[in-house]
C-alpha atoms as a PDB file:
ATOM      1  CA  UNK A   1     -33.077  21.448   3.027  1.00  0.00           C
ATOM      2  CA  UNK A   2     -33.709  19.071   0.095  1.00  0.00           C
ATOM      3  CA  UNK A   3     -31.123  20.652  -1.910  1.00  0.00           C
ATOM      4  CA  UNK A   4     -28.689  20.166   0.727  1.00  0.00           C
ATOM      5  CA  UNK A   5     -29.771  16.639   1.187  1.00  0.00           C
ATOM      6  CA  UNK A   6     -29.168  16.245  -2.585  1.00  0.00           C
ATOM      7  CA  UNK A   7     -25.792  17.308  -2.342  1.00  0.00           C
ATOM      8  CA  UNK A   8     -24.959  15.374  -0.058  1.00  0.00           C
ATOM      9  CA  UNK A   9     -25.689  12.515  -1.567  1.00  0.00           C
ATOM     10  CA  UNK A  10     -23.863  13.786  -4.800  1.00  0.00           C
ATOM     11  CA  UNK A  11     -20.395  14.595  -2.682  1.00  0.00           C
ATOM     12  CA  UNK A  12     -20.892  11.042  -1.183  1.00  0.00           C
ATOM     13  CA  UNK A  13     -20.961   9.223  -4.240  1.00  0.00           C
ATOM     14  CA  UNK A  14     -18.471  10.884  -5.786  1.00  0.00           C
ATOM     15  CA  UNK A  15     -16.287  10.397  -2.786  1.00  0.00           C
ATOM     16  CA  UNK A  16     -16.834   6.599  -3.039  1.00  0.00           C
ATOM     17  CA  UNK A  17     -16.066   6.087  -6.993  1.00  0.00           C
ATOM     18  CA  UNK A  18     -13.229   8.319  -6.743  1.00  0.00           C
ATOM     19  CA  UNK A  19     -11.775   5.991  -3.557  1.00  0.00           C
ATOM     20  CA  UNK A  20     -12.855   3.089  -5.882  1.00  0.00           C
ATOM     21  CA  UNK A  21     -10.594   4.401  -8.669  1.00  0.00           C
ATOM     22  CA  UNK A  22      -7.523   3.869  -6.912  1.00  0.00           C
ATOM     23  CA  UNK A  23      -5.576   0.983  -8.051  1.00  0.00           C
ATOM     24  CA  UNK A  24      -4.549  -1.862  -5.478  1.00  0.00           C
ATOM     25  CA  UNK A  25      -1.081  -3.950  -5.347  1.00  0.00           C
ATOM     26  CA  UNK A  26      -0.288  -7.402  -3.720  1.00  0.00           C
ATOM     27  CA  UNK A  27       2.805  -7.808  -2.090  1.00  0.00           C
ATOM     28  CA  UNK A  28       3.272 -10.749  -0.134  1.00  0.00           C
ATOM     29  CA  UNK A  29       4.989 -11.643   2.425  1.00  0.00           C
ATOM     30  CA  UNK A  30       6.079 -15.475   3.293  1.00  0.00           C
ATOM     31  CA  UNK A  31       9.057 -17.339   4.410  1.00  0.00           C
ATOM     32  CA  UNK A  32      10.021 -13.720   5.989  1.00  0.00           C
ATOM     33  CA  UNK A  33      10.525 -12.181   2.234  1.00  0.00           C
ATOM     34  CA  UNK A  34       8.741 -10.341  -0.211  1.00  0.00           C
ATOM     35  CA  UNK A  35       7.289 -11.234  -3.099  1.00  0.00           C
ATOM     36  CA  UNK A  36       7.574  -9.732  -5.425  1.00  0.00           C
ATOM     37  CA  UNK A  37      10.636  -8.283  -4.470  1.00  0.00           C
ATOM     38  CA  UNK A  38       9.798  -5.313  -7.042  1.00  0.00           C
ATOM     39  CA  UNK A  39       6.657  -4.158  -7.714  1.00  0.00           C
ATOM     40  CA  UNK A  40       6.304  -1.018 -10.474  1.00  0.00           C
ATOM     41  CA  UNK A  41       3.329   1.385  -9.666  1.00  0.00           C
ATOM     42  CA  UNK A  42       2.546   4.816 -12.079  1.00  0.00           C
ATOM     43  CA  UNK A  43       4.100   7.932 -11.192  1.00  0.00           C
ATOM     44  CA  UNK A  44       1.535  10.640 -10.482  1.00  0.00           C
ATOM     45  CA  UNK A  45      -0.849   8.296  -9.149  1.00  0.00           C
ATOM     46  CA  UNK A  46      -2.792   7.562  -5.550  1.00  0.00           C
ATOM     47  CA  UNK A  47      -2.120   3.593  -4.893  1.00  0.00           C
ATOM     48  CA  UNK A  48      -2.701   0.974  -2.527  1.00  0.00           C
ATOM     49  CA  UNK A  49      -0.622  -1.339  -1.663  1.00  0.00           C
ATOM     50  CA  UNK A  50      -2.439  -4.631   0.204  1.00  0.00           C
ATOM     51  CA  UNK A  51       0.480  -6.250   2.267  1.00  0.00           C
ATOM     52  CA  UNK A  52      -0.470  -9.935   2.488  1.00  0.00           C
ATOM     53  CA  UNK A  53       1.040 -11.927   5.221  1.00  0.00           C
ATOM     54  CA  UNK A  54       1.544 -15.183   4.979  1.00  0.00           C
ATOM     55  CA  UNK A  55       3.514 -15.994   7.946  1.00  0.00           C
ATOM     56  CA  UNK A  56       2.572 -16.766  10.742  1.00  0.00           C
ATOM     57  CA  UNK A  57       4.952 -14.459  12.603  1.00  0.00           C
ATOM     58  CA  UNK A  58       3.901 -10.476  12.588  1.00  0.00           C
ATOM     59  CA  UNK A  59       6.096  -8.290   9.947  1.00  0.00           C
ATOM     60  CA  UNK A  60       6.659  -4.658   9.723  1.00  0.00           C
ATOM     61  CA  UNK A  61       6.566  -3.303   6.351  1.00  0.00           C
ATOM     62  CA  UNK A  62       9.095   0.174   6.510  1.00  0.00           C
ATOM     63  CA  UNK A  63      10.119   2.588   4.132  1.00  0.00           C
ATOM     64  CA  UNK A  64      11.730   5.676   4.863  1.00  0.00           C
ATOM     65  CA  UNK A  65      11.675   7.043   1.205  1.00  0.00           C
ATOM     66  CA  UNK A  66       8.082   6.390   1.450  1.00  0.00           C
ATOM     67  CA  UNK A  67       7.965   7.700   4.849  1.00  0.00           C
ATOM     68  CA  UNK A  68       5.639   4.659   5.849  1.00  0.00           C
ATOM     69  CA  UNK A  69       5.349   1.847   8.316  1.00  0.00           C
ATOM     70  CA  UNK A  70       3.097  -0.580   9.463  1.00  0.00           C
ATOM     71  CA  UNK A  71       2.796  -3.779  11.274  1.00  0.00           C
ATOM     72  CA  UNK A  72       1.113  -6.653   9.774  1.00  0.00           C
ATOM     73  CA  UNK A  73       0.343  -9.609  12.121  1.00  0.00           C
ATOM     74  CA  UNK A  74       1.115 -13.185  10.995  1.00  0.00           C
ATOM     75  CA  UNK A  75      -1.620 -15.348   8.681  1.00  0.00           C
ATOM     76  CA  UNK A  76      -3.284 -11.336   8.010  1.00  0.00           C
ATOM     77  CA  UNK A  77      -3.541  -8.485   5.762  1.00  0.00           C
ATOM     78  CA  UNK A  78      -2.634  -4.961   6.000  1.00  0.00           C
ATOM     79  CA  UNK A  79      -3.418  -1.487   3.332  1.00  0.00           C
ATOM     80  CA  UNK A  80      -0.237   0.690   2.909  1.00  0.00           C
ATOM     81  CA  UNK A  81      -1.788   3.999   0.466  1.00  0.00           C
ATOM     82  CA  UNK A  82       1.180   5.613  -1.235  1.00  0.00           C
ATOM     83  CA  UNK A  83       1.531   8.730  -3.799  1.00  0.00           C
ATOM     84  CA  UNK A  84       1.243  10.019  -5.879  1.00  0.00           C
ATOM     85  CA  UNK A  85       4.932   9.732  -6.634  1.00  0.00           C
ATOM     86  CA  UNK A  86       7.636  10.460  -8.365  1.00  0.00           C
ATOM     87  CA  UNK A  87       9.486   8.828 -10.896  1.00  0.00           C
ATOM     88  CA  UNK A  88      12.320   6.663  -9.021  1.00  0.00           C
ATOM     89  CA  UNK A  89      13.006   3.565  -6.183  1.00  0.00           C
ATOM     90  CA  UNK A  90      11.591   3.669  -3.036  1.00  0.00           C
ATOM     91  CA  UNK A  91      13.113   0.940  -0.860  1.00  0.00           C
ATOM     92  CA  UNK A  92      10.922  -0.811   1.698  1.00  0.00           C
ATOM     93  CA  UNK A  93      12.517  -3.590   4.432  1.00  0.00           C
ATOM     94  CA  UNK A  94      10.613  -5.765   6.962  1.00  0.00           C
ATOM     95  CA  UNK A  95      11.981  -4.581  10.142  1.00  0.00           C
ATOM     96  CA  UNK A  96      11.145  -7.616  12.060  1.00  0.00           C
ATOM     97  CA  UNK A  97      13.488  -9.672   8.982  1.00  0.00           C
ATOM     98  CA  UNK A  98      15.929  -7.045   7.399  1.00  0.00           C
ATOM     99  CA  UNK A  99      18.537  -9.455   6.387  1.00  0.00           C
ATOM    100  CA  UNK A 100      15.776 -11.642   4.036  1.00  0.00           C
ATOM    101  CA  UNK A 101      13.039  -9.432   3.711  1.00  0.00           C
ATOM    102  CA  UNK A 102      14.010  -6.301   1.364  1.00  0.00           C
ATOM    103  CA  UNK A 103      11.802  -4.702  -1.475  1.00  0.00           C
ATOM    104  CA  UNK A 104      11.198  -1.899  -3.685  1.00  0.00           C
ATOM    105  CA  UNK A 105       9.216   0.060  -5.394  1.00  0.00           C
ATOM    106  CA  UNK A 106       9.497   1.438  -9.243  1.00  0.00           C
ATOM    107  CA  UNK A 107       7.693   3.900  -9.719  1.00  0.00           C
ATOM    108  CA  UNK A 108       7.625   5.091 -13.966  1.00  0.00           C
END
């Protein structure tokens, strides 16, 4: 039973550096666009992407390339986890504002 306990414990804390590992990215949104417009992540890599609204309307941050989607409410933020990817452009778009709120990301 105590080795069991002990590995346990072992799996857990592994489990929480290797979440801790994965690198975050801000992309804000405010005045119904986002900023930045671009944001380059690295290929072959887990990320997260922390969707800051700063509206006070709700926003839905779409991709299809990414195959994500997720509604952030106004004045709040929201975690979009991609990859690992690819090298390329993935295109995300604010549903809610399509016309002024377009994005993308490069991944290298």
């Amino acid at each position: 039973m105590k080795k069991l306990l002990i590995s346990f414990i072992g799996l857990v804390a592994l489990s929480s550096i290797a979440h801790a590992e994965i690198p975050n990215y801000t992309i804000i949104i405010k005045e119904h666009k986002f900023i930045p417009e671009v944001t380059e992540i690295p290929a072959g890599q887990k990320v997260k992407l922390i969707i800051d609204n700063q509206d006070s309307t709700p926003e839905e941050f779409e991709s299809h390339s990414l195959k994500r989607e997720k509604i952030i409410n106004g004045n709040s933020k929201g975690v979009v986890l991609v990859g690992p990817l690819n090298s390329g452009e993935y295109e995300f778009f604010g549903e809610f504002n399509e016309d002024s709120a377009q994005g993308k990301i490069v991944v290298k």
